[in-house]
C-alpha atoms as a PDB file:
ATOM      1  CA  UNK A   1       8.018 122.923  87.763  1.00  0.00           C
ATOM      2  CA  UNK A   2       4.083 122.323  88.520  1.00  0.00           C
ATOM      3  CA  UNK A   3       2.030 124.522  90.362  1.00  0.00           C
ATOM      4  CA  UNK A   4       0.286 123.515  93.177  1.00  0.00           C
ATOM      5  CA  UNK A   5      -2.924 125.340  94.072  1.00  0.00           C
ATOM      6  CA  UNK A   6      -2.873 126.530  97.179  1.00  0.00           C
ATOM      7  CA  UNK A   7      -5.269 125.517  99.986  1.00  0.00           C
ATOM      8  CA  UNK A   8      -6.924 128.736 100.112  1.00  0.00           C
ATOM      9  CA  UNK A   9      -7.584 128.728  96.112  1.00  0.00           C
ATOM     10  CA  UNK A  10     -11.589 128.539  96.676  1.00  0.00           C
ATOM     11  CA  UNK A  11     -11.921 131.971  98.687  1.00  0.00           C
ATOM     12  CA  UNK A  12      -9.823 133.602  95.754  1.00  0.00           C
ATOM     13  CA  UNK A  13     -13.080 133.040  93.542  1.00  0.00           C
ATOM     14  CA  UNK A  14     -15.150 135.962  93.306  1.00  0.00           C
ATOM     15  CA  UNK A  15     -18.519 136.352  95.081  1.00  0.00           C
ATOM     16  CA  UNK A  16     -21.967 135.845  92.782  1.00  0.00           C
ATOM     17  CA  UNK A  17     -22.289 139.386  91.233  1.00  0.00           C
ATOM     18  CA  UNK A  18     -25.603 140.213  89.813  1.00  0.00           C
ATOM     19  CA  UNK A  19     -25.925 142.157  86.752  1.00  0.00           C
ATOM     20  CA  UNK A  20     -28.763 144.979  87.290  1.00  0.00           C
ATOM     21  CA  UNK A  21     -31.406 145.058  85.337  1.00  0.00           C
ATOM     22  CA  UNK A  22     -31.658 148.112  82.294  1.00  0.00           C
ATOM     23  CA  UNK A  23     -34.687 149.433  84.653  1.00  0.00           C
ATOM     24  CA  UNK A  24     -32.650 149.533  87.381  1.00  0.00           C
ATOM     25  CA  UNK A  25     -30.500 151.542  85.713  1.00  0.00           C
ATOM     26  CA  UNK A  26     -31.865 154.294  84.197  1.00  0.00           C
ATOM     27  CA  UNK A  27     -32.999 157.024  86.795  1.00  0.00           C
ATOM     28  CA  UNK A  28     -36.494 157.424  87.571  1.00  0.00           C
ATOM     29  CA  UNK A  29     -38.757 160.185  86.888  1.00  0.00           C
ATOM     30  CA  UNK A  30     -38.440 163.129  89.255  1.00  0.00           C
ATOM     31  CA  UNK A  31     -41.475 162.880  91.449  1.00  0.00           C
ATOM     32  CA  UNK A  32     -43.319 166.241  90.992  1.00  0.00           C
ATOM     33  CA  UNK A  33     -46.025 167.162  93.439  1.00  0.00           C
ATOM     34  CA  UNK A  34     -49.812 167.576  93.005  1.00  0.00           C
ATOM     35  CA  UNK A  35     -51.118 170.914  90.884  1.00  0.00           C
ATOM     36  CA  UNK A  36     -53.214 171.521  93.969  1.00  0.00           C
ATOM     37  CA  UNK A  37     -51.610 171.835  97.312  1.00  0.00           C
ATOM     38  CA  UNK A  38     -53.022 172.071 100.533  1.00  0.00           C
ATOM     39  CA  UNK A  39     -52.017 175.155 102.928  1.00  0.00           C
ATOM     40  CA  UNK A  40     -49.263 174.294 104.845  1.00  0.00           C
ATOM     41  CA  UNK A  41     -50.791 176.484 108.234  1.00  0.00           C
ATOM     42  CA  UNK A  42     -53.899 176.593 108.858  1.00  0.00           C
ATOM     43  CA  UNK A  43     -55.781 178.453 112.218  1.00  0.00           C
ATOM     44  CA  UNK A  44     -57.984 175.453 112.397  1.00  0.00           C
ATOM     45  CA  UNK A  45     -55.324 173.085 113.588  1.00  0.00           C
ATOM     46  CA  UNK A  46     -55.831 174.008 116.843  1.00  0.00           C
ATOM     47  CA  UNK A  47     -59.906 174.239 116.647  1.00  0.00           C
ATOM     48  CA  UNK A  48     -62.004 171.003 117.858  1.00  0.00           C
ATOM     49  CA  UNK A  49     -62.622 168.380 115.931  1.00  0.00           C
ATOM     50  CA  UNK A  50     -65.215 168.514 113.756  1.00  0.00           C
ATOM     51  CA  UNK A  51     -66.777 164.780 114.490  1.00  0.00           C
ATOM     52  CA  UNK A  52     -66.935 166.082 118.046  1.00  0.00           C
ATOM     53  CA  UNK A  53     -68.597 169.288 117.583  1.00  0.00           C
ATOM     54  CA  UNK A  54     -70.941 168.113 115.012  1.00  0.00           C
ATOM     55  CA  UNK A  55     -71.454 164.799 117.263  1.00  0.00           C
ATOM     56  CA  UNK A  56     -70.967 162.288 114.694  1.00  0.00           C
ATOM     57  CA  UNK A  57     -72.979 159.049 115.681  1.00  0.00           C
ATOM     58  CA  UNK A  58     -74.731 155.743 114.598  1.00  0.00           C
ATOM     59  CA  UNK A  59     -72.658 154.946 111.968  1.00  0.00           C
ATOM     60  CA  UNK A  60     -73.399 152.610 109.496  1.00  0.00           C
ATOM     61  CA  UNK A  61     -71.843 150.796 106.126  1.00  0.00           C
ATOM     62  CA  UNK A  62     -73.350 151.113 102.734  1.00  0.00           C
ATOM     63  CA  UNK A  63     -72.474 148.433 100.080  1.00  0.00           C
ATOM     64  CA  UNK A  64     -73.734 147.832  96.398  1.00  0.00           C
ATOM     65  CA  UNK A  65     -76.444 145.421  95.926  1.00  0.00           C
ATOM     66  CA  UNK A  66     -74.265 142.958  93.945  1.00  0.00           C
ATOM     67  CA  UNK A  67     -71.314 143.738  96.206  1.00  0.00           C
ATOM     68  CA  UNK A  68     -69.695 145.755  93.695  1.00  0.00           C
ATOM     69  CA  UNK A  69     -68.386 149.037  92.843  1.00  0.00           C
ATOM     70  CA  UNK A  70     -70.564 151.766  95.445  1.00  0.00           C
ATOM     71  CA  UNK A  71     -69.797 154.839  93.130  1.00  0.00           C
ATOM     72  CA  UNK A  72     -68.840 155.254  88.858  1.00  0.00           C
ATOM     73  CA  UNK A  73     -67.500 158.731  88.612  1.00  0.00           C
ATOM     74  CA  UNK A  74     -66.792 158.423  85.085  1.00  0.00           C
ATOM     75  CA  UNK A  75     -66.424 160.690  82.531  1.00  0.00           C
ATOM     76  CA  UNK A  76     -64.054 162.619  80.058  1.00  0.00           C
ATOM     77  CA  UNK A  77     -63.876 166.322  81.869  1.00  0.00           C
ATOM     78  CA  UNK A  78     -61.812 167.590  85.037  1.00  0.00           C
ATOM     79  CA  UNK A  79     -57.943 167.763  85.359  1.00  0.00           C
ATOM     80  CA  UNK A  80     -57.291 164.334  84.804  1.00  0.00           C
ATOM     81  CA  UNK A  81     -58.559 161.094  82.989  1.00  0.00           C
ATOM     82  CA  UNK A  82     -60.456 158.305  84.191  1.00  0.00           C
ATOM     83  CA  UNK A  83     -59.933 154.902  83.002  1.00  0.00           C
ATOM     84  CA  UNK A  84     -61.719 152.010  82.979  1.00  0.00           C
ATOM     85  CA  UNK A  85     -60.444 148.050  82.161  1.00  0.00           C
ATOM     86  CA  UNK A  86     -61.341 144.426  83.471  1.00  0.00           C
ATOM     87  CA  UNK A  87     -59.940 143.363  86.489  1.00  0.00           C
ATOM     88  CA  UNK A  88     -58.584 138.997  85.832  1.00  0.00           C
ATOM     89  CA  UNK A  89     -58.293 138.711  89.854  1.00  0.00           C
ATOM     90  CA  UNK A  90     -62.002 140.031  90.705  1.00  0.00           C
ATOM     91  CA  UNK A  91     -63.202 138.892  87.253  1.00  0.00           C
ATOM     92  CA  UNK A  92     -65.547 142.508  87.340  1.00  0.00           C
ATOM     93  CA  UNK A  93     -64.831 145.742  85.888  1.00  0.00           C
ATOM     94  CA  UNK A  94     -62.917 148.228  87.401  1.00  0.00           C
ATOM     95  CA  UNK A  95     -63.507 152.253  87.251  1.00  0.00           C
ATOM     96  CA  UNK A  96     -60.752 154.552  88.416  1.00  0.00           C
ATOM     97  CA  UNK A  97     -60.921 157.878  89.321  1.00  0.00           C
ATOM     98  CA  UNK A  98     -57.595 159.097  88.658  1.00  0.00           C
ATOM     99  CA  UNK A  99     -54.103 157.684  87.781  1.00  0.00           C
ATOM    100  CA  UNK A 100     -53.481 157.024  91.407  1.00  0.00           C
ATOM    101  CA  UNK A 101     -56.331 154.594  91.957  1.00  0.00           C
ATOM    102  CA  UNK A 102     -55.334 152.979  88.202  1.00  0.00           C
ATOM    103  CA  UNK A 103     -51.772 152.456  89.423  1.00  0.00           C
ATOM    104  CA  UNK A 104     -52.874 150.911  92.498  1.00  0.00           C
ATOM    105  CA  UNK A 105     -55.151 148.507  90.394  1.00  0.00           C
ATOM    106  CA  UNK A 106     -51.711 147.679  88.351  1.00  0.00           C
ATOM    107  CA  UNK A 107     -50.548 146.811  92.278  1.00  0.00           C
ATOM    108  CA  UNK A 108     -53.364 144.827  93.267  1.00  0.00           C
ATOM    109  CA  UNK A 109     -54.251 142.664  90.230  1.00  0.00           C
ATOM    110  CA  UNK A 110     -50.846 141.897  90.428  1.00  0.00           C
ATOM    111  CA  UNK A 111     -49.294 140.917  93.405  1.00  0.00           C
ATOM    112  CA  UNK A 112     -50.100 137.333  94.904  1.00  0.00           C
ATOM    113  CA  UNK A 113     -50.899 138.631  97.905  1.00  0.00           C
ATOM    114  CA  UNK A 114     -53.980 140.252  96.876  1.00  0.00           C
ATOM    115  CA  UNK A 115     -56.729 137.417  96.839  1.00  0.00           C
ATOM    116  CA  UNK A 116     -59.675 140.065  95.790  1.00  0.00           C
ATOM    117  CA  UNK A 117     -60.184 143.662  94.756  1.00  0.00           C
ATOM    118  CA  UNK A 118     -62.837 146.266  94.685  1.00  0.00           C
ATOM    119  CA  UNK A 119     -63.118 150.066  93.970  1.00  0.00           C
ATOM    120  CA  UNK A 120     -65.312 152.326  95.718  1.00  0.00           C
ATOM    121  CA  UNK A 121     -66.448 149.618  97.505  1.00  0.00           C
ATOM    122  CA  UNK A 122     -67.606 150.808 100.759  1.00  0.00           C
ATOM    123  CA  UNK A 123     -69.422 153.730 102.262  1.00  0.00           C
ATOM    124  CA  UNK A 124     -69.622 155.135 105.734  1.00  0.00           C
ATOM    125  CA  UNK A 125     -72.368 157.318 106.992  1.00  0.00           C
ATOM    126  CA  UNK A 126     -72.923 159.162 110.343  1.00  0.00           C
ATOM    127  CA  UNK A 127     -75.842 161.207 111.489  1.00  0.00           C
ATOM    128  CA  UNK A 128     -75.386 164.559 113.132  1.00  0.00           C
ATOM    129  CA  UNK A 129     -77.028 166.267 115.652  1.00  0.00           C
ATOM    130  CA  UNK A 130     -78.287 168.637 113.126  1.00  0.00           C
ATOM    131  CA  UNK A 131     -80.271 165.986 111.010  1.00  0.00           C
ATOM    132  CA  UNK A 132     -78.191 166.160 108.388  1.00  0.00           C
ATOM    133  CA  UNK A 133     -75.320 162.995 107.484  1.00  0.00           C
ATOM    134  CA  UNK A 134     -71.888 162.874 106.894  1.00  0.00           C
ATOM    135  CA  UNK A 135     -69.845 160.100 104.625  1.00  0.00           C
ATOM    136  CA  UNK A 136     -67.303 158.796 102.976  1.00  0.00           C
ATOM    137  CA  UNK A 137     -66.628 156.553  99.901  1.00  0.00           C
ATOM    138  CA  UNK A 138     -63.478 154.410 100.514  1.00  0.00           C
ATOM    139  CA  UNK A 139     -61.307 154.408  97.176  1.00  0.00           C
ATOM    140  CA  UNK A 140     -60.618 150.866  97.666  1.00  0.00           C
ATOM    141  CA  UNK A 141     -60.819 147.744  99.564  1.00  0.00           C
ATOM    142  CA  UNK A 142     -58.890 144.131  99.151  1.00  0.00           C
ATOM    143  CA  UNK A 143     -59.045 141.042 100.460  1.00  0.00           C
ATOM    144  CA  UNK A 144     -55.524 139.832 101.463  1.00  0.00           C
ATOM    145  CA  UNK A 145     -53.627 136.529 101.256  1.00  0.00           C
ATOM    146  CA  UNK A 146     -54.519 136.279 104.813  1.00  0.00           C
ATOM    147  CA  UNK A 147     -57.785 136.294 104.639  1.00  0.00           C
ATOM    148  CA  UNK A 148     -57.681 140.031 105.818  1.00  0.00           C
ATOM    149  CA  UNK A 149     -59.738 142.425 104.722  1.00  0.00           C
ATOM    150  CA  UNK A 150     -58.280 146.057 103.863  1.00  0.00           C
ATOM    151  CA  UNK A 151     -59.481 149.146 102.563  1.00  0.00           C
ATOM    152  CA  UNK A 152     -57.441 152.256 101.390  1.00  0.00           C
ATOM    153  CA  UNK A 153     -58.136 155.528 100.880  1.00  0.00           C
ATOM    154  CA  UNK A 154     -55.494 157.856  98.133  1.00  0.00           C
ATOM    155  CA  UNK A 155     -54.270 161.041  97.859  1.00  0.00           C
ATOM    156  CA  UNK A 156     -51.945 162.801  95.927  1.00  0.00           C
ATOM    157  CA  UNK A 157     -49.560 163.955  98.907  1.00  0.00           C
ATOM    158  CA  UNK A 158     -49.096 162.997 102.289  1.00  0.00           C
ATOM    159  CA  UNK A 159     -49.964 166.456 103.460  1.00  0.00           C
ATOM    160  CA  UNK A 160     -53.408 166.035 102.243  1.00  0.00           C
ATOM    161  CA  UNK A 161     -53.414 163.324 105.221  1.00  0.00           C
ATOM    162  CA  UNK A 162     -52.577 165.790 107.581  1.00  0.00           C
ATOM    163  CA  UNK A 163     -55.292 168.108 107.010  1.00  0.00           C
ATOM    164  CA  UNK A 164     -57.870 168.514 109.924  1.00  0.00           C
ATOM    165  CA  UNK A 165     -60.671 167.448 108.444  1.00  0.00           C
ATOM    166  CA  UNK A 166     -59.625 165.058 106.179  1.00  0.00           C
ATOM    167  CA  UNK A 167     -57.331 163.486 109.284  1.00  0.00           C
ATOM    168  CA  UNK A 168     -60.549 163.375 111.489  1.00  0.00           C
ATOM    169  CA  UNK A 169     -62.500 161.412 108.842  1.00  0.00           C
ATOM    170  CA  UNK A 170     -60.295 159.066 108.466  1.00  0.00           C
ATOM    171  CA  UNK A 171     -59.910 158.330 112.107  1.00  0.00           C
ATOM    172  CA  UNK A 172     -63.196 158.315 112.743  1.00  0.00           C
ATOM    173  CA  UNK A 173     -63.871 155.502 109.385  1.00  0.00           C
ATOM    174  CA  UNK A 174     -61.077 153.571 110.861  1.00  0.00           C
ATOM    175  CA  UNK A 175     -62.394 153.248 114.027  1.00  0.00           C
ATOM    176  CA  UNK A 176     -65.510 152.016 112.631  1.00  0.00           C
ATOM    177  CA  UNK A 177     -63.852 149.289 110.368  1.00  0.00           C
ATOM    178  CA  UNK A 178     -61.887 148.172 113.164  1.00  0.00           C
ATOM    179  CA  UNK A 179     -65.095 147.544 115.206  1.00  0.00           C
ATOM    180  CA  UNK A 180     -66.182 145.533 112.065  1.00  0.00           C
ATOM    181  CA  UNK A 181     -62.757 143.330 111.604  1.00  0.00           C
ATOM    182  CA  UNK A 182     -61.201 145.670 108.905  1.00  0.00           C
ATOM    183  CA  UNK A 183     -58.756 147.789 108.502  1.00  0.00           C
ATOM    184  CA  UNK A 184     -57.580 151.089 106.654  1.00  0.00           C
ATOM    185  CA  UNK A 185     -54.399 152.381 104.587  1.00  0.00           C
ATOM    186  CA  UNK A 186     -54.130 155.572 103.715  1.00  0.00           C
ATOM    187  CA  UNK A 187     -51.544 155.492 100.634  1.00  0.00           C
ATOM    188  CA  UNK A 188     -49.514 158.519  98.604  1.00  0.00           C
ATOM    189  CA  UNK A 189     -49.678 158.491  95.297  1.00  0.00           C
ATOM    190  CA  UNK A 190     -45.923 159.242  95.031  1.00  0.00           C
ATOM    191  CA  UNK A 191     -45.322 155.661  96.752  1.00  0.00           C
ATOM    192  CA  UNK A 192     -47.503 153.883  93.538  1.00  0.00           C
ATOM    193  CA  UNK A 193     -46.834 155.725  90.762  1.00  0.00           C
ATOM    194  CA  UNK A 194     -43.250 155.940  88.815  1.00  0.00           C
ATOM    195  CA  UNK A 195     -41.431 153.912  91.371  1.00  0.00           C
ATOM    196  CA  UNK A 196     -39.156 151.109  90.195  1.00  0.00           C
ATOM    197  CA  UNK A 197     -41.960 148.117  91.864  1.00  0.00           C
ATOM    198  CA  UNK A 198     -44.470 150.246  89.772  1.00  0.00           C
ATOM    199  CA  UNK A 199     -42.205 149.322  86.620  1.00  0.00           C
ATOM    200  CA  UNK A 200     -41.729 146.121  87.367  1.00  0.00           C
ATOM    201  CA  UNK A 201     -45.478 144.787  87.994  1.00  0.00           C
ATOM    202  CA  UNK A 202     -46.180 146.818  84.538  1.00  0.00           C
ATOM    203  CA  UNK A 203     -44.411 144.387  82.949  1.00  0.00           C
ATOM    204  CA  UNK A 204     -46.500 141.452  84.503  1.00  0.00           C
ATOM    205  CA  UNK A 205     -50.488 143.091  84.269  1.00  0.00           C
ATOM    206  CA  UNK A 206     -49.738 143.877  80.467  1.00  0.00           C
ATOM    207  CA  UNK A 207     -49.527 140.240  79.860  1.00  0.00           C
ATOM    208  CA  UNK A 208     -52.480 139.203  81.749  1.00  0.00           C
ATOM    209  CA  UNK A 209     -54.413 138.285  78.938  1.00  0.00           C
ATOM    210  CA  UNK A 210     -52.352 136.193  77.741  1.00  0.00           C
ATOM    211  CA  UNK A 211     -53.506 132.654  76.543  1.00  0.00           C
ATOM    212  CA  UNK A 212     -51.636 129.230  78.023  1.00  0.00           C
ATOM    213  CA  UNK A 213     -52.406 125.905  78.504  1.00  0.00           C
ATOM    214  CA  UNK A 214     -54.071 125.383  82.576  1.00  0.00           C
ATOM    215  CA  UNK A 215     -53.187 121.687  82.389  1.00  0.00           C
ATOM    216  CA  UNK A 216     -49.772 121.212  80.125  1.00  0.00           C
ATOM    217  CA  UNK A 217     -48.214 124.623  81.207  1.00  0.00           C
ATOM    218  CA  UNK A 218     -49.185 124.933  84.907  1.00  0.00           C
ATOM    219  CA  UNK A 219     -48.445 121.442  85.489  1.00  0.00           C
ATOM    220  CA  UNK A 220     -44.916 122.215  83.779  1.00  0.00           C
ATOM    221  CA  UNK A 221     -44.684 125.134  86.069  1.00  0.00           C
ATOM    222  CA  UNK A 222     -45.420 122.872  89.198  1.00  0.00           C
ATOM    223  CA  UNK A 223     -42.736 120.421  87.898  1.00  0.00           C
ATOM    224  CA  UNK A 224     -40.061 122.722  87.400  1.00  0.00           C
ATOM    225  CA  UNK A 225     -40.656 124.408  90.294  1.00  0.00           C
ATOM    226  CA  UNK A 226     -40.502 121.361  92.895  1.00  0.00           C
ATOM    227  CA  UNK A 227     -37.861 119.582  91.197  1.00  0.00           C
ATOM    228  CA  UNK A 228     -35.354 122.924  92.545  1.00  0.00           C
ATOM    229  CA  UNK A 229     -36.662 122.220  95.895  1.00  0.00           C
ATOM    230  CA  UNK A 230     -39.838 124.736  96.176  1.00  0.00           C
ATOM    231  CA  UNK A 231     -37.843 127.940  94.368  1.00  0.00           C
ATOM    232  CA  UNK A 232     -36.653 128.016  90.906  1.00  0.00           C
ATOM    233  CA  UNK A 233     -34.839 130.531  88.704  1.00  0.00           C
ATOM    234  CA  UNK A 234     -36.588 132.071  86.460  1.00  0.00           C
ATOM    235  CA  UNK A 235     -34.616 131.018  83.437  1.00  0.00           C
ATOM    236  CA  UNK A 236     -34.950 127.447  84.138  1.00  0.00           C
ATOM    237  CA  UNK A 237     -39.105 127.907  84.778  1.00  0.00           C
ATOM    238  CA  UNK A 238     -38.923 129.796  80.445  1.00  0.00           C
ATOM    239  CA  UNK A 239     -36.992 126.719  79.581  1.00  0.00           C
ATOM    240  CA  UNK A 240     -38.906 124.183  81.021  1.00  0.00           C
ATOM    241  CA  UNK A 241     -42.152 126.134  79.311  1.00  0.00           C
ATOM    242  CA  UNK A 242     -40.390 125.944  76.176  1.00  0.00           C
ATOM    243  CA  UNK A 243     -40.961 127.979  73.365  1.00  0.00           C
ATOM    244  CA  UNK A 244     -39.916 131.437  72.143  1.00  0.00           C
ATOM    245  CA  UNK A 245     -39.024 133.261  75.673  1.00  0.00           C
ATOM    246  CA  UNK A 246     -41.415 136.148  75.255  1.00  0.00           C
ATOM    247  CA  UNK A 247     -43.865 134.466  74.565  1.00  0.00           C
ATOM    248  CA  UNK A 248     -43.061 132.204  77.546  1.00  0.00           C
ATOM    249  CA  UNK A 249     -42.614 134.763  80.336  1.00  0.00           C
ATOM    250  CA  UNK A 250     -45.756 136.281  78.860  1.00  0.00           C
ATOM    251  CA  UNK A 251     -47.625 133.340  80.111  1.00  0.00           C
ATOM    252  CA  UNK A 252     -45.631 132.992  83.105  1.00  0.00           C
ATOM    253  CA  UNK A 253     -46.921 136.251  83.968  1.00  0.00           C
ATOM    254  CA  UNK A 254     -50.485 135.638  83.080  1.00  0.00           C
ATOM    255  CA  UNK A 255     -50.155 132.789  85.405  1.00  0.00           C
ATOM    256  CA  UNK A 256     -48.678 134.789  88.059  1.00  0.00           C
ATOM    257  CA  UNK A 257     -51.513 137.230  87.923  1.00  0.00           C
ATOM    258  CA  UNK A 258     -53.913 134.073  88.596  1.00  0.00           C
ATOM    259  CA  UNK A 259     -51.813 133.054  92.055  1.00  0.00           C
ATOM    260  CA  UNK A 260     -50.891 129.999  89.996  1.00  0.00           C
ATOM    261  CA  UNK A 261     -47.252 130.668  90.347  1.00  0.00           C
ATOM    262  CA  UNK A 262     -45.389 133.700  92.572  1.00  0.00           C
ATOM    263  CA  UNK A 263     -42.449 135.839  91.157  1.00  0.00           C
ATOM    264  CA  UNK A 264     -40.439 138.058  93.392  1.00  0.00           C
ATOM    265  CA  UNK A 265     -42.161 141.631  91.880  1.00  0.00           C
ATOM    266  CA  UNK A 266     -38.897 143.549  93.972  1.00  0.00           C
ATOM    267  CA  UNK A 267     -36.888 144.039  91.459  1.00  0.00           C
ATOM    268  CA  UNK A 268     -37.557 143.581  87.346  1.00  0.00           C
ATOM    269  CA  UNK A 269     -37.028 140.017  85.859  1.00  0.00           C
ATOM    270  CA  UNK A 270     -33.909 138.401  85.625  1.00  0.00           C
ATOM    271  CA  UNK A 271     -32.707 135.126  84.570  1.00  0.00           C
ATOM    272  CA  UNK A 272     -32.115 134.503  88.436  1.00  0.00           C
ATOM    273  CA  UNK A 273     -35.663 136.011  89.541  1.00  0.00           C
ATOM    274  CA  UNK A 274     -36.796 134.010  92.179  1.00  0.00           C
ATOM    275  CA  UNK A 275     -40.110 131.644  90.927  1.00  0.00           C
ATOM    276  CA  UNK A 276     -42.016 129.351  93.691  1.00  0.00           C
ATOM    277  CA  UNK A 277     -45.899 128.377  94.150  1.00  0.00           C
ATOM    278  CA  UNK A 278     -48.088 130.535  96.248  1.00  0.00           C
ATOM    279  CA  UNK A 279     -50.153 129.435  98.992  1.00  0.00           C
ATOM    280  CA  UNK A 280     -53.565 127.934  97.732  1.00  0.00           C
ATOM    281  CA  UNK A 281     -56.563 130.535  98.794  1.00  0.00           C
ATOM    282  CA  UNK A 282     -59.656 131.012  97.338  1.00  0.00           C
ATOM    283  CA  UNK A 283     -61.132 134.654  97.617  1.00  0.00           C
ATOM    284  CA  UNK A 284     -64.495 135.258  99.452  1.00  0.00           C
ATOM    285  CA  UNK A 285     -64.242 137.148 102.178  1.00  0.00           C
ATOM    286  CA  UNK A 286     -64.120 140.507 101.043  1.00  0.00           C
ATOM    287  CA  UNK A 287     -67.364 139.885  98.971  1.00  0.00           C
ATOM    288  CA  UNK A 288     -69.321 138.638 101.877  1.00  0.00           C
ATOM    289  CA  UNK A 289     -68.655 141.828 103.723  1.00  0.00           C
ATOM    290  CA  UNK A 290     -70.181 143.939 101.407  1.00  0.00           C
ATOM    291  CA  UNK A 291     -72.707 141.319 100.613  1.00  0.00           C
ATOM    292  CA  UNK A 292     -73.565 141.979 104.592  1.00  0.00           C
ATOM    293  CA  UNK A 293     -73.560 145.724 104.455  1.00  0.00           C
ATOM    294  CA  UNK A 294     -75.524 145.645 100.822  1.00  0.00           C
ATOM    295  CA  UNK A 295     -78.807 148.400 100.634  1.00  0.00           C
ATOM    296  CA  UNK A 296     -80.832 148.809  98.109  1.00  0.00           C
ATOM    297  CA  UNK A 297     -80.884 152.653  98.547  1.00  0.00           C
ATOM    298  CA  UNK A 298     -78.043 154.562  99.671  1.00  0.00           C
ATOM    299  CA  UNK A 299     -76.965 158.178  99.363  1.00  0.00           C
ATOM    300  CA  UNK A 300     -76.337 159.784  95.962  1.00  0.00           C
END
């Protein structure tokens, strides 16, 4: 006697079921807080603000002269290292001051949607009734795939956000970016470093330097790519590069650091990682800000 399938033999087939990736598997790091905490209370909560006593006004922005990096505080003493590398998307170096500003360099050279990148780019000075100034040296600033420009400042904890004076500082250089067509971030350290999107762009910036063909391999790229309809696997994109496959998705990465091709950085790579072709932009904007806010002498 035969056995007829039945008519509802296709739902009895199991849904797609990714496999997770070994990084997704193993438990992250337990996120420990900052050395230096600040006080949780504090009597000046309540007291005025200090822009408003001091009567912060006439504020201006202070750029480097080649529209550069405003401040190098490097060296080999304090609590922590500094670092230093070359940045492929700005094609300048890049000084950190800390492992928070080096992560979020791993972030921004990175992702596609960062067009341009800068550190200590930007200063803010106010005069006070006093005679004297107050500033600030914005940690960094990036020019978005958007065209938008966006400057951030770091800290170790969110609390450190919440402190008066630091809270008041930050409004106040917001308000004055804002009134130039900027914006601000302020971004925890917790959010940059040791997460699982930390891991996964890692992967990617450590192969930046790596060496491929811009006519043979992009153009395979841009053929594989199309020919799945505008997204491809990422499986299919190695293949189609040909090769050894580390060496491929080494310069599939490079690539991808270069906005020639986009990979979905949410979760670590995966046969099925989603691969497609990024909008075409060419970076310029956040250089002709500072550019237009460059002095020749600023504040030490």
């Amino acid at each position: 006697m035969t056995a007829h399938a039945s008519p509802d033999a296709e739902s009895d087939v199991p849904p797609f079921i990714r496999i997770p990736h070994p990084l997704e598997c193993r438990p992250l790091r337990p996120r420990r807080d900052p050395r230096w905490m600040p006080r949780g209370s504090s009597p000046e909560i309540d007291a005025p603000r200090r822009s408003r006593v001091e009567n912060w006004h006439d504020p201006r922005l202070e750029a480097a002269i080649d529209a550069g990096q405003m401040r190098i505080n490097f060296n080999y003493g304090g609590p922590f290292g500094r670092t230093a590398g070359f940045s492929v998307k700005s094609n300048r170096a890049v000084y950190h001051e800390g492992p928070i500003e080096c992560a979020a360099w791993v972030e921004a050279e990175t992702l596609t949607s960062r067009l341009d990148l800068e550190f200590q780019p930007l200063r803010i000075v106010w005069r006070r009734d006093h005679g004297r100034t107050r500033h600030i040296t914005l940690d960094a600033g990036f020019e978005m795939e958007d065209h938008s420009i966006v400057f951030a400042e770091y800290k170790g904890h969110r609390d450190f956000f919440d402190q008066p004076d630091t809270a008041d500082l930050l409004d106040e250089a917001e308000e004055v970016l804002v009134a130039h067509g900027a914006s601000l971030r302020r971004e925890v350290g917790a959010d940059l470093v040791g997460t699982l999107l930390h891991r996964t762009l890692k992967d990617v910036f450590d192969d930046r330097n790596t060496v491929f063909d811009r006519v043979a391999d992009v153009a395979a790229i841009r053929e594989s790519v199309l020919r799945e309809g505008g997204v491809a696997p990422l499986g299919v994109v190695l293949e189609r590069l040909g090769g050894d496959r580390r060496t491929a998705s080494a310069k599939l990465n490079a690539m991808s650091v270069r906005r020639l091709v986009r990979i979905d950085p949410s979760r670590p790579q995966m046969p099925d990682t989603p691969v497609d072709l990024p909008p075409e932009r060419t970076p310029g904007r956040l250089r002709a800000f500072l550019r237009h806010h460059a002095v020749r002498e600023v504040l030490q």
